[in-house]
Protein backbone atom coordinates (compact mmCIF):
# COMPACT_ATOMS: atom_id res chain seq x y z
CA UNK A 1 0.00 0.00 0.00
CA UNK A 2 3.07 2.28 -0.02
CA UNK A 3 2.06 5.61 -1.93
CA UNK A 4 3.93 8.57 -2.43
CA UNK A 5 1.87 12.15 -2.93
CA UNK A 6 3.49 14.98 -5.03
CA UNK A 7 3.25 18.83 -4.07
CA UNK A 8 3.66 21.06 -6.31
CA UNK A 9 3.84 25.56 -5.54
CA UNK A 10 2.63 26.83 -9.16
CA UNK A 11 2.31 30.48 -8.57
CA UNK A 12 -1.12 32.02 -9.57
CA UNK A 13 -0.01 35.57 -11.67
CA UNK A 14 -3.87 36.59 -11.01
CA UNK A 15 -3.69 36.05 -7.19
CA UNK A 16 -0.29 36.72 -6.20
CA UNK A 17 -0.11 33.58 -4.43
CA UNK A 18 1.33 30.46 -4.30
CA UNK A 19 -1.24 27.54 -5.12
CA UNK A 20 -1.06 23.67 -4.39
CA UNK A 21 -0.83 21.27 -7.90
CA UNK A 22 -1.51 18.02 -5.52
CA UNK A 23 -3.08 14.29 -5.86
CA UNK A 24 -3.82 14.68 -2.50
CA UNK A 25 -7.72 14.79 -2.28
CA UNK A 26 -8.73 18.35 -0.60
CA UNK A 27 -5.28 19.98 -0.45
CA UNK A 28 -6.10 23.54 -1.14
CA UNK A 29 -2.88 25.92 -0.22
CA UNK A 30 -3.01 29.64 -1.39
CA UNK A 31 0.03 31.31 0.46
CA UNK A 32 2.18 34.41 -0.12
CA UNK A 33 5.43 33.01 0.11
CA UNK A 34 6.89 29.63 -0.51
CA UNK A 35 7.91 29.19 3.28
CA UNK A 36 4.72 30.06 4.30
CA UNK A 37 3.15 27.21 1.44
CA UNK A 38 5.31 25.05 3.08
CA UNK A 39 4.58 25.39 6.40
CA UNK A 40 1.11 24.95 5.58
CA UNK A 41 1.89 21.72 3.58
CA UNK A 42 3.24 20.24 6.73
CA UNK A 43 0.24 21.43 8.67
CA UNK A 44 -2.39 19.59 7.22
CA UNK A 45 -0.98 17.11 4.27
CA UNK A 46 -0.71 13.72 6.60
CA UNK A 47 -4.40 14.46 8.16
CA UNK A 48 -5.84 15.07 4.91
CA UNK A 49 -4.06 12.00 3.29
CA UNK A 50 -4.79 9.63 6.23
CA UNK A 51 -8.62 11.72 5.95
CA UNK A 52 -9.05 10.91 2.28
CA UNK A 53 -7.13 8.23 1.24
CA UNK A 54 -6.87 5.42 3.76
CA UNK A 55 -9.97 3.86 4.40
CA UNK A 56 -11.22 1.41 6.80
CA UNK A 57 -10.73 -1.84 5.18
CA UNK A 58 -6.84 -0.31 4.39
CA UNK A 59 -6.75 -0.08 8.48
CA UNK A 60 -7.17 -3.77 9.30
CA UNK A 61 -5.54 -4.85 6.10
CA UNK A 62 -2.14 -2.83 6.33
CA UNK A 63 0.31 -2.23 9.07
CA UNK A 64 0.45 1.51 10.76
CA UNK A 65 3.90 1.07 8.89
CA UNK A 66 2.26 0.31 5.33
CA UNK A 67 -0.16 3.11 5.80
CA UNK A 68 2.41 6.31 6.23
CA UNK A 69 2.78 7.75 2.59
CA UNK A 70 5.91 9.95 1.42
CA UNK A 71 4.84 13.22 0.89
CA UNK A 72 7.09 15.05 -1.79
CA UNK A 73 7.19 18.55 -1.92
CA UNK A 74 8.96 19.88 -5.17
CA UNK A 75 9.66 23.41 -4.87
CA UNK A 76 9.62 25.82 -7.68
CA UNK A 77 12.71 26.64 -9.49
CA UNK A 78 14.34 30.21 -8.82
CA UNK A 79 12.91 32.95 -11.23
CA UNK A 80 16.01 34.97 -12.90
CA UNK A 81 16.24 38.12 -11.72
């Protein structure tokens, strides 16, 4: 059961923010600065993974171990100045 989730920052021109590009079911991150995205990712991503993607045939099938996904964050590149 294994599964690893990507985050991705794409920054929203419109908004001035950073948004969330996720497979993670109900991640919704609008932040002004990528620390702050961040911070926010590590907030709430496990809940809302364990939330919305394990469910309760996964609990008595799989080990606590089995059930912890990787969570990838892949920040966005530096703009040029």
């Amino acid at each position: 059961m294994p599964r690893t989730y990507t985050v991705r920052a794409v920054w929203d021109d419109d908004a001035k923010v950073w948004v969330a590009d996720s497979d993670i079911e109900g991640l919704h991150i609008e932040a002004d600065s990528i620390d702050a995205f961040e911070s926010t990712l590590h907030d709430v991503a496990a809940e809302l993974v364990a939330a919305n993607h394990v469910t309760d045939a996964d609990l008595h099938k799989f080990t606590a171990r089995d059930l912890i996904p990787a969570i990838v964050f892949v920040k966005p590149e530096p703009q040029a100045a």
